[in-house]
Protein backbone atom coordinates (compact mmCIF):
# COMPACT_ATOMS: atom_id res chain seq x y z
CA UNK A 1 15.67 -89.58 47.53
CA UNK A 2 12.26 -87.88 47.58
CA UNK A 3 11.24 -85.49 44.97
CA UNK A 4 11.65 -82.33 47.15
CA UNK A 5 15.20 -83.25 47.95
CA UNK A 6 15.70 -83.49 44.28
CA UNK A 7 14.60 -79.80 43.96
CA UNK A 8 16.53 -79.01 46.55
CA UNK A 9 19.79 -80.41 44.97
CA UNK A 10 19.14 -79.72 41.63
CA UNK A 11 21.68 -76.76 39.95
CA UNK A 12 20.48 -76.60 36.46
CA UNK A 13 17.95 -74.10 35.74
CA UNK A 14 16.65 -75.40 33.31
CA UNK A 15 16.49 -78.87 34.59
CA UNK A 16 14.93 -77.28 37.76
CA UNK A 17 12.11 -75.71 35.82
CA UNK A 18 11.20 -79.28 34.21
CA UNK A 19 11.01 -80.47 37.41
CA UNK A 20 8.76 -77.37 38.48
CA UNK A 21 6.65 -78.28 35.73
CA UNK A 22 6.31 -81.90 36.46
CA UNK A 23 5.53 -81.62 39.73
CA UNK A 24 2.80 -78.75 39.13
CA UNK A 25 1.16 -80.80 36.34
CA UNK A 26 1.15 -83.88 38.27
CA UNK A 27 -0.65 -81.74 41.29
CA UNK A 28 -3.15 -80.40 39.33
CA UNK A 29 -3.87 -83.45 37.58
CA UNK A 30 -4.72 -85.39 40.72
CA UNK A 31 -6.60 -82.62 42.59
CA UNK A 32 -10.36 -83.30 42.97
CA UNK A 33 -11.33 -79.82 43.32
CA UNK A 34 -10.57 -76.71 40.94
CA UNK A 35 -6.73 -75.61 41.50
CA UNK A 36 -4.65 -72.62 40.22
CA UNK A 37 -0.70 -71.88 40.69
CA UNK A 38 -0.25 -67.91 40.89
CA UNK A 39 2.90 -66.49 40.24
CA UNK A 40 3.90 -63.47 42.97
CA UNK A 41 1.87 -60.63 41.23
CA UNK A 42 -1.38 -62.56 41.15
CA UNK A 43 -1.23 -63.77 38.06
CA UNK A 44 -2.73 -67.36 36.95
CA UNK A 45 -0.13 -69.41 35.52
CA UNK A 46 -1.44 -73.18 36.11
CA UNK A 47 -5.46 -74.37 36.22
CA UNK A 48 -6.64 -77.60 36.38
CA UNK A 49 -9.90 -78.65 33.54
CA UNK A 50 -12.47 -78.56 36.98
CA UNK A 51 -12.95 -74.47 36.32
CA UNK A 52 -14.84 -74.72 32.80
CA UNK A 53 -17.52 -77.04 35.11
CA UNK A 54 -17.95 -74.71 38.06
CA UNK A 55 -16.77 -71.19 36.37
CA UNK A 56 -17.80 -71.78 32.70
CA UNK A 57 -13.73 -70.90 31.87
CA UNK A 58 -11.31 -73.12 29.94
CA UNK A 59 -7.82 -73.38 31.20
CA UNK A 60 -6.26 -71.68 28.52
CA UNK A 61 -9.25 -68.50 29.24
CA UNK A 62 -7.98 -67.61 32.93
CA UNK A 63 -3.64 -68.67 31.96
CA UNK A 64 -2.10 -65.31 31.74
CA UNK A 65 -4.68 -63.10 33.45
CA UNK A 66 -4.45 -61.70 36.95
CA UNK A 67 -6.63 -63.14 39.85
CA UNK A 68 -8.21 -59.49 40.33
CA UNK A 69 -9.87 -59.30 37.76
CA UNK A 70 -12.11 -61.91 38.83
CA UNK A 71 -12.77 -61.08 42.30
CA UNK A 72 -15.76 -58.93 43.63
CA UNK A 73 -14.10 -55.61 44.12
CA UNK A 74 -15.61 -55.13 47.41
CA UNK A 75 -13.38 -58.64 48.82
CA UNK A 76 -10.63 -57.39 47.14
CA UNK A 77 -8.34 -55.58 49.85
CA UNK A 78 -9.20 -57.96 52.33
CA UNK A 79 -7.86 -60.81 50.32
CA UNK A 80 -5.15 -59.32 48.55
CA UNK A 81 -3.65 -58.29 52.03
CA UNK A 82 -3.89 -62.17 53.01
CA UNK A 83 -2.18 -63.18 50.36
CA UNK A 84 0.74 -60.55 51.17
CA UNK A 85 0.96 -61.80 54.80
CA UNK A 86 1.49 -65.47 53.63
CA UNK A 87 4.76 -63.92 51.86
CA UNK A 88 5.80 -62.00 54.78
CA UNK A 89 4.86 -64.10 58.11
CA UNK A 90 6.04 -67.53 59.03
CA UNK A 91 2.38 -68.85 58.33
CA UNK A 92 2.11 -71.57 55.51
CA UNK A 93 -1.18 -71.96 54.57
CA UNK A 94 -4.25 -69.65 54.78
CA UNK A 95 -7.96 -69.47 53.48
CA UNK A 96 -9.88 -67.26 51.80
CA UNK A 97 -13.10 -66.44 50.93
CA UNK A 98 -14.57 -64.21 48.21
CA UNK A 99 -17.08 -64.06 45.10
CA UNK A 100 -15.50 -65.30 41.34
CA UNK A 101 -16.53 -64.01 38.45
CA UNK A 102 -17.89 -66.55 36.60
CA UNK A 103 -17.81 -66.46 32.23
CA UNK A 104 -21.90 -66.10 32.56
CA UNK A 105 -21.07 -62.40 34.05
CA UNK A 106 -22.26 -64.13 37.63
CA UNK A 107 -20.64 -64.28 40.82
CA UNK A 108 -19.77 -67.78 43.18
CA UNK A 109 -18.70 -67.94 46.40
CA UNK A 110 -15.51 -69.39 46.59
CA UNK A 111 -12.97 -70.86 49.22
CA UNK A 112 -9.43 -70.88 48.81
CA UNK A 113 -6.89 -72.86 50.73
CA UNK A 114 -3.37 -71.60 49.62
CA UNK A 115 -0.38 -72.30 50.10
CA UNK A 116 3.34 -70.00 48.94
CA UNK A 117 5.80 -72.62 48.17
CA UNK A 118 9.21 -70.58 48.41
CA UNK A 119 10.98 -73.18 46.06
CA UNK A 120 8.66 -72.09 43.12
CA UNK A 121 7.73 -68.66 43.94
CA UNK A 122 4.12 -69.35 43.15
CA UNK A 123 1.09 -69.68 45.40
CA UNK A 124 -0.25 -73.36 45.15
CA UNK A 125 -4.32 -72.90 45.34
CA UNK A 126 -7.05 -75.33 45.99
CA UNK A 127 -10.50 -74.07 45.53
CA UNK A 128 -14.34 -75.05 46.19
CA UNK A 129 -17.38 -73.65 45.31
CA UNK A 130 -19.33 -72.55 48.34
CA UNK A 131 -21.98 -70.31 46.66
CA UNK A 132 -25.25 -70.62 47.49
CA UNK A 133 -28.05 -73.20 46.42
CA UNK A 134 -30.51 -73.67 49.08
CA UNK A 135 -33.68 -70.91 49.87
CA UNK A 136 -32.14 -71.47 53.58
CA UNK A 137 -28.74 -69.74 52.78
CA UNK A 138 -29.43 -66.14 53.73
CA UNK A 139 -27.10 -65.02 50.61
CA UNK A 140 -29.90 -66.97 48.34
CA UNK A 141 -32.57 -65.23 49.87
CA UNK A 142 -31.41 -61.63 49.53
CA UNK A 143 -31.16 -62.59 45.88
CA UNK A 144 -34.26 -63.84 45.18
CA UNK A 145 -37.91 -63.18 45.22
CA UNK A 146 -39.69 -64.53 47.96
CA UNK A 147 -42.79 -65.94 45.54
CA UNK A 148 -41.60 -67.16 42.73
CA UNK A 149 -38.09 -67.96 43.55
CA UNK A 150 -36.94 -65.79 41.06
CA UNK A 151 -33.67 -63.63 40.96
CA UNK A 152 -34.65 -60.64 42.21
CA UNK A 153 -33.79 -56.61 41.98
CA UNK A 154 -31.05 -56.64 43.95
CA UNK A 155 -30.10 -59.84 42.00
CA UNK A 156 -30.15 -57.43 38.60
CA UNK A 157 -28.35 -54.82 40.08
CA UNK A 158 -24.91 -56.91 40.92
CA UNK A 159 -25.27 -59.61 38.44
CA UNK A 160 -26.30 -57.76 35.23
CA UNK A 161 -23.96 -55.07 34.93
CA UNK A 162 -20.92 -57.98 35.08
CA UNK A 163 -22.72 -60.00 31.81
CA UNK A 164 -22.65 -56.91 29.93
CA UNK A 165 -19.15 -56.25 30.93
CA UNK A 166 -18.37 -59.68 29.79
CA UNK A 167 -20.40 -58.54 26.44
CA UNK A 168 -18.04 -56.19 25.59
CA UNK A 169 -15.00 -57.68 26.54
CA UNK A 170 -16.29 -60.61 24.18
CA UNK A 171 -17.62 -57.98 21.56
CA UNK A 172 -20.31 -59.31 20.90
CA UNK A 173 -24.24 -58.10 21.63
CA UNK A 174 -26.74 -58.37 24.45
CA UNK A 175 -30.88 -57.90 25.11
CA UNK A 176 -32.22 -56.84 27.85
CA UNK A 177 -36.28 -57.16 28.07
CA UNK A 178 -38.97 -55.43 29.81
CA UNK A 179 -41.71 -58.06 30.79
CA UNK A 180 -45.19 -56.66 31.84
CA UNK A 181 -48.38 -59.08 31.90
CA UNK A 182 -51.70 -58.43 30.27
CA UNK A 183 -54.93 -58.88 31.87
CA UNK A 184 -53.44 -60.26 35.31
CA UNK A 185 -55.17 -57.50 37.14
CA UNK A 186 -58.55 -58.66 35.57
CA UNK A 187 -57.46 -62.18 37.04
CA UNK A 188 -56.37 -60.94 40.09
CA UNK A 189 -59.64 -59.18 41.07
CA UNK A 190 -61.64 -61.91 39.99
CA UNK A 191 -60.11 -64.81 41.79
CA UNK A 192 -58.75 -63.21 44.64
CA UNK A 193 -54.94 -62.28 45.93
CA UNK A 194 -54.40 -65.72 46.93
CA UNK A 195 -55.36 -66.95 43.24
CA UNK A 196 -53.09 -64.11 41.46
CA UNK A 197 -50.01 -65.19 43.98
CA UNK A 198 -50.40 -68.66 42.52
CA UNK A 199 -50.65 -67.64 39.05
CA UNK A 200 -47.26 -65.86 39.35
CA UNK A 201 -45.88 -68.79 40.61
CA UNK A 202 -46.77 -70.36 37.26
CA UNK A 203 -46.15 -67.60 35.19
CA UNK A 204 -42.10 -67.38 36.39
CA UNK A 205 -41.94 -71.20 35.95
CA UNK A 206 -43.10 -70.84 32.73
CA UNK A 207 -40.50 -67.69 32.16
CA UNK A 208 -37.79 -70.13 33.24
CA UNK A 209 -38.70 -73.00 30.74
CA UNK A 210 -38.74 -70.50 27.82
CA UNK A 211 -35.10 -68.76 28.41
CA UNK A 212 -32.01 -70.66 26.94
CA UNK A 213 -30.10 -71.97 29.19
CA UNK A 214 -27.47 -68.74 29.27
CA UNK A 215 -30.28 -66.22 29.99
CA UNK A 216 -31.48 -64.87 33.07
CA UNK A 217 -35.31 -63.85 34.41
CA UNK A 218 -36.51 -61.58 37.64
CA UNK A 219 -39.08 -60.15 38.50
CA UNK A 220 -38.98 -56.74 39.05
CA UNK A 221 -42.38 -56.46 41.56
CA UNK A 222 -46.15 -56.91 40.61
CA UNK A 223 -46.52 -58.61 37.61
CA UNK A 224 -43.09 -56.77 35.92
CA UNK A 225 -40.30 -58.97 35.02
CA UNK A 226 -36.84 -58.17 33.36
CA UNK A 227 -35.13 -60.50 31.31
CA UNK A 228 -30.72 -60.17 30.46
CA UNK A 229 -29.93 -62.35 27.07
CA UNK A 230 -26.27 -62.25 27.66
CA UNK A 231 -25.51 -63.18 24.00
CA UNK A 232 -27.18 -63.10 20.94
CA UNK A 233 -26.40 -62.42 17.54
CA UNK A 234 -28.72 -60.16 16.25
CA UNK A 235 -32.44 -58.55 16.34
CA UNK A 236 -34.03 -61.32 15.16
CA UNK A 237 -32.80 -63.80 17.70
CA UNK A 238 -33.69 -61.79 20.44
CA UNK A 239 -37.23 -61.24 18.85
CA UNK A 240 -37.20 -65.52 18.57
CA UNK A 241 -36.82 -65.57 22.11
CA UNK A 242 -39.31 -63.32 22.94
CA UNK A 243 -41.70 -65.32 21.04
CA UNK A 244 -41.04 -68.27 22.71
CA UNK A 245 -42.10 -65.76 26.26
CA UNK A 246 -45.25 -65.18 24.44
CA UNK A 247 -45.89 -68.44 23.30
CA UNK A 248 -45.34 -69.51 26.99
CA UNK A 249 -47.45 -66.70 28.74
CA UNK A 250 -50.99 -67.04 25.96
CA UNK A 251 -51.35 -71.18 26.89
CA UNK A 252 -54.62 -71.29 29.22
CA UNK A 253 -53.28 -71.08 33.10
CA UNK A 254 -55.27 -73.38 35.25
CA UNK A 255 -55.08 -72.66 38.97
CA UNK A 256 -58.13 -74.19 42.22
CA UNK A 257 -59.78 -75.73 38.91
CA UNK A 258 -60.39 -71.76 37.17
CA UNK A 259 -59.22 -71.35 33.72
CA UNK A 260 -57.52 -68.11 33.03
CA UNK A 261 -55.42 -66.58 29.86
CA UNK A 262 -52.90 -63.97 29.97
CA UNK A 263 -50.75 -61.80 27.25
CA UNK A 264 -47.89 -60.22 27.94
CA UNK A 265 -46.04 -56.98 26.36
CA UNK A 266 -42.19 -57.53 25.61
CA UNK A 267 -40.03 -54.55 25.00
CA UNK A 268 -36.23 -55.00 24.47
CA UNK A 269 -33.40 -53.07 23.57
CA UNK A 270 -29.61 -54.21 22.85
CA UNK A 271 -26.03 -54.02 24.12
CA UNK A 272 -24.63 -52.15 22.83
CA UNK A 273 -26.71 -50.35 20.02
CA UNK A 274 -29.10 -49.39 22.18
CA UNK A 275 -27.15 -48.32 25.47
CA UNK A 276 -24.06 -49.08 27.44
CA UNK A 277 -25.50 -48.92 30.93
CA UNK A 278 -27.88 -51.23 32.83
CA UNK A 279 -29.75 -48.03 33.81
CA UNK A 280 -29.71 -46.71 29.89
CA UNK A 281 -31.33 -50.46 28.42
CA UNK A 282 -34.10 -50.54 31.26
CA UNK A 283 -35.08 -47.28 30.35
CA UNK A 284 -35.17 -48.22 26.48
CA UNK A 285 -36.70 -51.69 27.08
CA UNK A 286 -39.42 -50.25 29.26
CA UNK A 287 -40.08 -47.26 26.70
CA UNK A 288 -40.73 -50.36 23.86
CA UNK A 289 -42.65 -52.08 26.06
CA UNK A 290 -45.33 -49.66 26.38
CA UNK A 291 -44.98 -49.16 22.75
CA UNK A 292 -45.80 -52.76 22.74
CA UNK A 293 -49.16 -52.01 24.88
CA UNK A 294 -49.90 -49.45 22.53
CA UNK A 295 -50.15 -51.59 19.47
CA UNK A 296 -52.77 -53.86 20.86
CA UNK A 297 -51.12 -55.70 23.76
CA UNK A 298 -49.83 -58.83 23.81
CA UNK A 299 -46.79 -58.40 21.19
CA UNK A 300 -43.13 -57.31 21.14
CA UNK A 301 -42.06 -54.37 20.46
CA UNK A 302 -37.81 -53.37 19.74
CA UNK A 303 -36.83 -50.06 20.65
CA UNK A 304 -36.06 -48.28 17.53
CA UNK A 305 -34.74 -44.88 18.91
């Protein structure tokens, strides 16, 4: 007798549901790729451990809460409506396609293969991270800066205002920080477009190498860069970190065999003491930046209201 016809014959409700769980454990346990059960209103009931690699989530984080909530709300009536046509038609399995929030406040592209098993009410999911990697995926491109590879405005505009969303949901505080470089311009004229192109280049590698591993860097245009700490603990750790961007930017640049050196002005301001909004902690962070410019250059500079 195979397992399904046990099911099948099975009276006991109780019994049934041991069997349920058995056979969902065992499913999940040998899958290779993430995999979810979802009960009939979209809510997560079963995950296997591959999410907290690809998503950042533990099981236990996404158990209990509803699917929704973690997809990008402009693929959300397209999929939902899929999902409500496996119910109703005599199709079996379907795919979809549509951006996860991830626990870093970020978005991947992922596929789902599902499949609504009638014997469990639950949709049986298999999932795989599609998102983009490569500078030849056209969805990495729009996101990044053509230059320096970093994340770019439009980058800061969807992907920001979802880590401080996380913030508050966790409670807990955020920094954003205004990034604008000293003396570049002198650099710039001196050596030539060509020259100041490649010193950017080693400017936002250098940017990179100083975040932790949480935080995110773009640049904004020119030589302006904006910097999201999704979680710190305090003033002082965001001021640590924007030490550690100074340190970085003041080491000599060599670029074609000319020695240059470069400051840069840091302004920050924090979620949410300072502002709730993307829009409202620019504004601040820029504001302390130019206080920073004020005071001699080269030196951070906390908004202070």
């Amino acid at each position: 007798m195979s397992f399904r016809d046990l099911l099948e014959q099975c009276e006991d409700p109780e019994t049934l549901e041991r069997l349920f769980s058995i056979e969902r454990y065992v499913w999940l346990t040998l899958s290779h790729d993430m995999a979810a059960v979802l009960d009939m209103d979209g809510c997560i009931t079963d995950v296997n451990s591959h999410w907290e690699r690809t998503a950042g989530y533990a099981p236990a984080e996404l158990q209990g809460n509803y699917l929704l909530e973690y997809m990008h709300f402009d693929d959300r009536e397209k999929n939902l409506a899929c999902l409500q046509q496996l119910i109703t038609s005599d199709i079996s399995t379907l795919n979809m396609d549509f951006r996860f929030l991830c626990r870093d406040g970020s978005y991947k592209r992922t596929q789902w293969n599902v499949a609504f098993s009638p014997y469990h009410d639950r949709y049986f999911c298999v999932i795989k991270d599609v998102s983009a990697h490569g500078p030849d995926n056209p969805l990495y491109a729009a996101y990044h800066d053509a230059l320096t590879g970093l994340p770019n405005r439009l980058y800061m505009a969807d992907h920001f205002p979802l880590a401080l969303e996380a913030a508050r949901r966790n409670r807990s505080r955020a920094a954003l920080l205004f990034l604008d470089l000293d003396f570049f311009k002198n650099a710039n004229d001196a050596h030539g477009h060509r020259f100041g192109d490649e010193l950017l280049k080693e400017v936002a590698r250098r940017l990179r190498e100083a975040m932790r591993g949480e935080d995110r860097v773009i640049r904004l245009g020119g030589d302006e860069f904006v910097a999201l700490l999704p979680t710190v603990q305090d003033a002082d750790q965001t001021a640590h970190v924007a030490g550690r961007i100074i340190e970085a930017v003041n080491a000599p640049f060599r670029i074609d065999g000319a020695a240059v050196t470069l400051g840069v002005s840091v302004g920050a301001s924090l979620f949410p003491d300072h502002g709730h909004s993307l829009e409202e902690l620019i504004e601040k962070a820029d504001a302390s930046m130019y206080q920073a410019k004020r005071q001699g250059k080269n030196a951070f500079f906390l908004y202070a209201g």
